[in-house]
PDB file of N, CA and C in Angstrom:
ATOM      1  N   UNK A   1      96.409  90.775 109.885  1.00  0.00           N
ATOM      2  CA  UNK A   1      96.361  92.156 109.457  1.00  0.00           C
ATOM      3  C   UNK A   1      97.019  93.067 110.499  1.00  0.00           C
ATOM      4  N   UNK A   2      96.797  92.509 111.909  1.00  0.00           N
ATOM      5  CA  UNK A   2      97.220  93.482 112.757  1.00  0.00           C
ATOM      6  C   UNK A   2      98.882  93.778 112.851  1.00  0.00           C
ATOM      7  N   UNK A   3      99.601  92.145 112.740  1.00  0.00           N
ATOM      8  CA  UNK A   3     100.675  92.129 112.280  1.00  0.00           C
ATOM      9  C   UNK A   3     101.582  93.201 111.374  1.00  0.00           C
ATOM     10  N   UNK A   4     100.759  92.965 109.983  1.00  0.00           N
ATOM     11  CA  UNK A   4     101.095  93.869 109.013  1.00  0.00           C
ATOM     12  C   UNK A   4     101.222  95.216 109.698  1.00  0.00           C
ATOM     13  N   UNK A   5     100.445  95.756 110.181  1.00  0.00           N
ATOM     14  CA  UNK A   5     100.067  97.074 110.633  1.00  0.00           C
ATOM     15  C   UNK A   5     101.577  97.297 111.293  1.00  0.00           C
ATOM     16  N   UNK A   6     101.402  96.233 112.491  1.00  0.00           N
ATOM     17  CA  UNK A   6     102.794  96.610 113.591  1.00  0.00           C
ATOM     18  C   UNK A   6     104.231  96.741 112.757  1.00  0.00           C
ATOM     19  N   UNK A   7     104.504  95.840 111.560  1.00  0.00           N
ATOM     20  CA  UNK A   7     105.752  96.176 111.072  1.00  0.00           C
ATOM     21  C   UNK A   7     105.483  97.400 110.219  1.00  0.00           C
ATOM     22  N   UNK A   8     104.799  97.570 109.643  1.00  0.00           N
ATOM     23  CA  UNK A   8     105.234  98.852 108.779  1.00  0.00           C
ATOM     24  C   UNK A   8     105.066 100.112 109.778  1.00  0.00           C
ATOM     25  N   UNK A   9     104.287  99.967 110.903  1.00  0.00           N
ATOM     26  CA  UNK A   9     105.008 100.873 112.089  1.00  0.00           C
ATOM     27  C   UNK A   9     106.429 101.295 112.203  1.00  0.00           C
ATOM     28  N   UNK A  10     106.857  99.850 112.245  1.00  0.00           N
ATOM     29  CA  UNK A  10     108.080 100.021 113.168  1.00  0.00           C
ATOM     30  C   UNK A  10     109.262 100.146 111.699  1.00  0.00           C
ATOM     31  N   UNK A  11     108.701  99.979 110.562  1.00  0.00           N
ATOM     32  CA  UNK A  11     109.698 100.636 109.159  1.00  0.00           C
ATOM     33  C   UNK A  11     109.547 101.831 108.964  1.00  0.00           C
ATOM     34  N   UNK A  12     108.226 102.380 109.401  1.00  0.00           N
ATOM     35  CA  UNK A  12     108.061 104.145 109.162  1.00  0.00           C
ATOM     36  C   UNK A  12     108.856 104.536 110.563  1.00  0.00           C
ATOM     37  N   UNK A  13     108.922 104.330 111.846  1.00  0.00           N
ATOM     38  CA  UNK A  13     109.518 105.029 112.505  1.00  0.00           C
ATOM     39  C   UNK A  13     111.289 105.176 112.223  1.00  0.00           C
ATOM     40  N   UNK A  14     111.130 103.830 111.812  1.00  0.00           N
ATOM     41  CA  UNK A  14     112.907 103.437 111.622  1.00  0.00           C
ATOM     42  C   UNK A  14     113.338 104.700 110.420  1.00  0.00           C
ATOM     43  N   UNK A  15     112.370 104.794 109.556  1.00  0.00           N
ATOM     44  CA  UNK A  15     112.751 105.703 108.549  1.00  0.00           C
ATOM     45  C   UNK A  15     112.859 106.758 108.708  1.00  0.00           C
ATOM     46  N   UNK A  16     111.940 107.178 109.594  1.00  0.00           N
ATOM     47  CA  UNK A  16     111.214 108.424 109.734  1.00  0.00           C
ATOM     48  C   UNK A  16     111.973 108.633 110.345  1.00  0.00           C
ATOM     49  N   UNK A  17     111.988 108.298 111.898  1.00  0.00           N
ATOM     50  CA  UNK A  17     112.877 108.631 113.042  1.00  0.00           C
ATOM     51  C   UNK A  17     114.270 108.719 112.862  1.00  0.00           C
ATOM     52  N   UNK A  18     115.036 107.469 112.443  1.00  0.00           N
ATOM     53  CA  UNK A  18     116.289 107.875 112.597  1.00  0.00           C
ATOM     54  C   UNK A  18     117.022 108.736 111.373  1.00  0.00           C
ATOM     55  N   UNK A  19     118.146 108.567 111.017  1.00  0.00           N
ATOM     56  CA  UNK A  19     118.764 108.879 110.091  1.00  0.00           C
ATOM     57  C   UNK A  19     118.406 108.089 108.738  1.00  0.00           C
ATOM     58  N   UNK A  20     118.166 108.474 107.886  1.00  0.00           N
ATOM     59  CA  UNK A  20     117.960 107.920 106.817  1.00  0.00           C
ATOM     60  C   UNK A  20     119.489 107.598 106.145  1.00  0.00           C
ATOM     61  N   UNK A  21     120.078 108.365 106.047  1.00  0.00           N
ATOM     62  CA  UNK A  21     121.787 107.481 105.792  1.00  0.00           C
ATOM     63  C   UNK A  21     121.828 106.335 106.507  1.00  0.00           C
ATOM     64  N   UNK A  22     121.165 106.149 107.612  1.00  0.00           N
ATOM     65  CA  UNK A  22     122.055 104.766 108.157  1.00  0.00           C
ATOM     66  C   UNK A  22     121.099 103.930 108.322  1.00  0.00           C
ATOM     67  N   UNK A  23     119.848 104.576 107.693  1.00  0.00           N
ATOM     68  CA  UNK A  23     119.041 102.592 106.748  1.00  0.00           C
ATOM     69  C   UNK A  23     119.485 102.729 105.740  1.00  0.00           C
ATOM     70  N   UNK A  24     119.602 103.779 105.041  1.00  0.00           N
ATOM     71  CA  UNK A  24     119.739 103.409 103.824  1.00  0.00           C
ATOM     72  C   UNK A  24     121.454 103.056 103.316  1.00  0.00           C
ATOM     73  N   UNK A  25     122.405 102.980 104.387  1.00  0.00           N
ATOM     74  CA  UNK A  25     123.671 102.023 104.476  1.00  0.00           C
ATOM     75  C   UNK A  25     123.494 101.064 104.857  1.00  0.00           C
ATOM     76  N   UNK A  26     122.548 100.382 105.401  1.00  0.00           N
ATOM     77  CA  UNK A  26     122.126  98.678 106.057  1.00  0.00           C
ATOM     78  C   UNK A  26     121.114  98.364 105.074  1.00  0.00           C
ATOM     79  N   UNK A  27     120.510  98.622 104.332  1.00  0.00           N
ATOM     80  CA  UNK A  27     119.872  98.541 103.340  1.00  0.00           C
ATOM     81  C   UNK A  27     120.879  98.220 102.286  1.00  0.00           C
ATOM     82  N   UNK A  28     121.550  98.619 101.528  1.00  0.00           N
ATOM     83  CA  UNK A  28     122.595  98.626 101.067  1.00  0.00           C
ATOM     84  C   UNK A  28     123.663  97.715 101.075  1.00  0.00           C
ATOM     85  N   UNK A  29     124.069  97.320 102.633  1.00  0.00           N
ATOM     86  CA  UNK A  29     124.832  96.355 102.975  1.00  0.00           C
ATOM     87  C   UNK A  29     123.874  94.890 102.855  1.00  0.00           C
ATOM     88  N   UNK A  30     122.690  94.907 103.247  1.00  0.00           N
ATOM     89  CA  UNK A  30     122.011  93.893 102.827  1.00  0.00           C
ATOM     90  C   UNK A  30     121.894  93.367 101.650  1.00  0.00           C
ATOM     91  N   UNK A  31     121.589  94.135 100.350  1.00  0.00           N
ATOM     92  CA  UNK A  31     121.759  93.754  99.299  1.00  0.00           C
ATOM     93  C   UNK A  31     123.129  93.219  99.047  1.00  0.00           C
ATOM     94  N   UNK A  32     124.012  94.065  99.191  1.00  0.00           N
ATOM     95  CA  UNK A  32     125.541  93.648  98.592  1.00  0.00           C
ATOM     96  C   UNK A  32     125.552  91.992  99.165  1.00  0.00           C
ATOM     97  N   UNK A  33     125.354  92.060 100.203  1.00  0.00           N
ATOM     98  CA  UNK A  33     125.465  90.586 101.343  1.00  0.00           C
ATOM     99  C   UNK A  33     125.026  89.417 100.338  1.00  0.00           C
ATOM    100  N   UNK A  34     123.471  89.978 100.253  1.00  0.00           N
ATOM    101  CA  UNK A  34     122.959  89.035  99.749  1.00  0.00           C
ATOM    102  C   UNK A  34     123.013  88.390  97.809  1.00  0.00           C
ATOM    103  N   UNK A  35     123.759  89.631  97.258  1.00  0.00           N
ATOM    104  CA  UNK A  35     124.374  89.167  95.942  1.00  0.00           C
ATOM    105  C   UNK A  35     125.195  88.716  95.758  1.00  0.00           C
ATOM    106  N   UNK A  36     126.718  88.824  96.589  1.00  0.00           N
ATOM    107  CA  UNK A  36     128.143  88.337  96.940  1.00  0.00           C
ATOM    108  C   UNK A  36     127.460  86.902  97.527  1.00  0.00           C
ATOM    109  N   UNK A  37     126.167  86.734  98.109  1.00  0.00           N
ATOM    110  CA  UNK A  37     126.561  85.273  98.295  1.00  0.00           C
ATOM    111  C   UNK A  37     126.024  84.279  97.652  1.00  0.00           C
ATOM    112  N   UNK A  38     125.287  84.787  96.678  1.00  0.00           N
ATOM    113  CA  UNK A  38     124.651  84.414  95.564  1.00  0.00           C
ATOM    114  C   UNK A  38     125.393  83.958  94.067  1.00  0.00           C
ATOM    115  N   UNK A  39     126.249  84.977  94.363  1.00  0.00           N
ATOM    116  CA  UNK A  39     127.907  84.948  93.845  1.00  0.00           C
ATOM    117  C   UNK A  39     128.697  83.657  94.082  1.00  0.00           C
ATOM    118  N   UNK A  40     128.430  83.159  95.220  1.00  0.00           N
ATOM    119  CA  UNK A  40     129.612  82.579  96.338  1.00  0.00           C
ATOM    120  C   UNK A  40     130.880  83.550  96.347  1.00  0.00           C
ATOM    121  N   UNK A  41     131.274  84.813  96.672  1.00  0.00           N
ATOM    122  CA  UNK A  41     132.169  85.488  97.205  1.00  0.00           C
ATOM    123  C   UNK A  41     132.006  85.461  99.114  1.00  0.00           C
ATOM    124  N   UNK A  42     132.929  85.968  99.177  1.00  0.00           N
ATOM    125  CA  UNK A  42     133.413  86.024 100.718  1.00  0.00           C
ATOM    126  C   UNK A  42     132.901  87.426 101.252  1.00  0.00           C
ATOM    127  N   UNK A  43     131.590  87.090 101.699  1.00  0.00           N
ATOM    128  CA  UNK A  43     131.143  88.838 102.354  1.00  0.00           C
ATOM    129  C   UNK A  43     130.965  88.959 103.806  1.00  0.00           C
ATOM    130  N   UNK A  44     131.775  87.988 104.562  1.00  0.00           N
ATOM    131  CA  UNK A  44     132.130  88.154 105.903  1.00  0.00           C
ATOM    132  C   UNK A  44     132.733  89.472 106.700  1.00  0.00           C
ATOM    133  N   UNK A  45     133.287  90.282 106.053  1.00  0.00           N
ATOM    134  CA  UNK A  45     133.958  91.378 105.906  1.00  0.00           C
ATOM    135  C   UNK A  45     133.049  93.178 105.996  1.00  0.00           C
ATOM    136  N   UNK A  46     132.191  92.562 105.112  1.00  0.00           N
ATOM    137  CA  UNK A  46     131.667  94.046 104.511  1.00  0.00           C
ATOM    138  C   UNK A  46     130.297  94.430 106.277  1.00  0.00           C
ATOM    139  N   UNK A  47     129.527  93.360 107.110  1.00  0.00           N
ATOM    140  CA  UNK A  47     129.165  93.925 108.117  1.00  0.00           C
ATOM    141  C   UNK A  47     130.121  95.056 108.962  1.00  0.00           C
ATOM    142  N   UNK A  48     131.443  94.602 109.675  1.00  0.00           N
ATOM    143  CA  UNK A  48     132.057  95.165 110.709  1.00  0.00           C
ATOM    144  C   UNK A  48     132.792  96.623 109.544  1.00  0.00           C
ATOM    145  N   UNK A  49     132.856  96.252 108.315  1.00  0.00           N
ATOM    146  CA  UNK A  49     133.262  97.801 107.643  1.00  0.00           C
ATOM    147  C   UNK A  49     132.005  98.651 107.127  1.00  0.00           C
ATOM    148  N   UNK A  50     131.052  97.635 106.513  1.00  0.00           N
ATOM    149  CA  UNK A  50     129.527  99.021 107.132  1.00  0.00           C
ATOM    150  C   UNK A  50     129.490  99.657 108.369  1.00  0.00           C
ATOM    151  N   UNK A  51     129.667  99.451 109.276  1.00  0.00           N
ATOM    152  CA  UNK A  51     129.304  99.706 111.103  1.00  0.00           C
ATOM    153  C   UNK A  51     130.404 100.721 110.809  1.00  0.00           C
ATOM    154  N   UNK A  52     131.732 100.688 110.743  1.00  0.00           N
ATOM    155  CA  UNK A  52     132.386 102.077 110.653  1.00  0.00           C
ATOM    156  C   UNK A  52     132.312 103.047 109.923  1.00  0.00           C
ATOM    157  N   UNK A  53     132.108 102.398 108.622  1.00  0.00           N
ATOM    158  CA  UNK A  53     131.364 103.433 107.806  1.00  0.00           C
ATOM    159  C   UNK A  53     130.423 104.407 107.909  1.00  0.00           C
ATOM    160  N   UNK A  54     129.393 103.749 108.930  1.00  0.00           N
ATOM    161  CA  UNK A  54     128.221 104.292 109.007  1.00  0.00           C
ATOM    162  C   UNK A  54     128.639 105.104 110.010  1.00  0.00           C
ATOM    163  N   UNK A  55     129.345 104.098 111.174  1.00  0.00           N
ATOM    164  CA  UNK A  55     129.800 105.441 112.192  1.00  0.00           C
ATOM    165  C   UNK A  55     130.183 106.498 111.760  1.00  0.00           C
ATOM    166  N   UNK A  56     131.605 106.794 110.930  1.00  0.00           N
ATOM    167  CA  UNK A  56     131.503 107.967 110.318  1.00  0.00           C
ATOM    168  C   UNK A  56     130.794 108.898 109.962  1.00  0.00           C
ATOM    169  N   UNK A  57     130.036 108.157 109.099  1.00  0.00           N
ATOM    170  CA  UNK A  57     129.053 109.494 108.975  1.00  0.00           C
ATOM    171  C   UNK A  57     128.237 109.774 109.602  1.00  0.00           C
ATOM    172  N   UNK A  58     127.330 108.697 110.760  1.00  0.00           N
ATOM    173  CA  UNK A  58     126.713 109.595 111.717  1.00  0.00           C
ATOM    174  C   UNK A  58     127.563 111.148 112.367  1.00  0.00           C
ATOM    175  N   UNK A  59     129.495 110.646 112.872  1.00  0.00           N
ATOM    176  CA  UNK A  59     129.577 111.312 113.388  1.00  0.00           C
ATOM    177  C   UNK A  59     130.011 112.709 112.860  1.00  0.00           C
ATOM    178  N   UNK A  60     130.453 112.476 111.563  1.00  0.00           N
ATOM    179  CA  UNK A  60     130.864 113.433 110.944  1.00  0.00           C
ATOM    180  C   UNK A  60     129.349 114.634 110.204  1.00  0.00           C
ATOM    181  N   UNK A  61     128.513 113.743 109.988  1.00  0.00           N
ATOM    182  CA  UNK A  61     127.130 114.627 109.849  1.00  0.00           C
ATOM    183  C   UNK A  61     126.591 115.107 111.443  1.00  0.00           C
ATOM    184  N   UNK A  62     127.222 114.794 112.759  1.00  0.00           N
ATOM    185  CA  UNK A  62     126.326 115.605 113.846  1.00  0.00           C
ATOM    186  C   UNK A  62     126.429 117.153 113.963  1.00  0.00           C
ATOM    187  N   UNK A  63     125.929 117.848 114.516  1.00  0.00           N
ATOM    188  CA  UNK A  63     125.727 118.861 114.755  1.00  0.00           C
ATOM    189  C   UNK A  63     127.021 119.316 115.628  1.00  0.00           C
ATOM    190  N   UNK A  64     127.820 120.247 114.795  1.00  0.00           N
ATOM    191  CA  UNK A  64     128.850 120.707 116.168  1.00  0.00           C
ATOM    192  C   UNK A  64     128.807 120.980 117.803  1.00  0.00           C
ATOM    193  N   UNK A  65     129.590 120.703 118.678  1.00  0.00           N
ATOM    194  CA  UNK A  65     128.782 120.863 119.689  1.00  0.00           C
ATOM    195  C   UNK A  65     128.997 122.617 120.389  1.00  0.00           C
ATOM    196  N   UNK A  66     128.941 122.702 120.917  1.00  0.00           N
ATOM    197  CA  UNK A  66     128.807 124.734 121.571  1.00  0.00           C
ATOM    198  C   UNK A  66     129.785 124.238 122.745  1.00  0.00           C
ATOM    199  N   UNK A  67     131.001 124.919 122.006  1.00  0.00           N
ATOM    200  CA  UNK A  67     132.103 125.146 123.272  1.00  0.00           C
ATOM    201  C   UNK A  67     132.414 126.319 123.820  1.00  0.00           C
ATOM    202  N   UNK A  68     132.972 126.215 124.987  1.00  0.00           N
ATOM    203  CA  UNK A  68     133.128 127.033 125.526  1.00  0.00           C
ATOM    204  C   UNK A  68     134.596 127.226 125.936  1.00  0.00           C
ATOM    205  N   UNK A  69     134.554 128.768 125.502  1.00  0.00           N
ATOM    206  CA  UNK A  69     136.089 129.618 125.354  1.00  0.00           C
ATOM    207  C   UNK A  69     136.568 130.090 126.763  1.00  0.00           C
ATOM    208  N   UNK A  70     137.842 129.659 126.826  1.00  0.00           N
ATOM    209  CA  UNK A  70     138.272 129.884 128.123  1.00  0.00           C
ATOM    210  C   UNK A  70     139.338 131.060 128.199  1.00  0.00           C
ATOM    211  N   UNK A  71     139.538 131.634 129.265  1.00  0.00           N
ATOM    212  CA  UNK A  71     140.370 132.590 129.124  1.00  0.00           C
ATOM    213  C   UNK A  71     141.167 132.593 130.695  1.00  0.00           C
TER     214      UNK A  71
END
């Protein structure tokens, strides 16, 4: 039981805490993974193009940063 307890900890923080776009793109990539190989297709590919993907949009969703104007 205590087990149980510790993972759904550590799924509410993951949820909670981070970005929810980028479980719910590894979430996502998991499924696809796991139907393409169920398939027998070739899903060797789709990890290293999730990871940029996702990069993207972490970086393109951050917060602008406060620059400073020079003169």
């Amino acid at each position: 039981m205590r087990a149980l307890r510790v993972v759904l900890d550590v799924v509410r923080d993951l949820v909670i805490g981070d970005d929810w776009r980028m479980v719910a793109g590894i979430a996502a990539m998991l499924l696809v993974i796991t139907g393409g190989r169920a398939a027998g297709l070739p899903v060797w590919w789709l990890p290293p193009v999730t990871v940029l993907v996702m990069l993207g949009v972490g970086v393109c969703s951050a917060p602008p940063v406060l620059r400073r104007h020079r003169r």
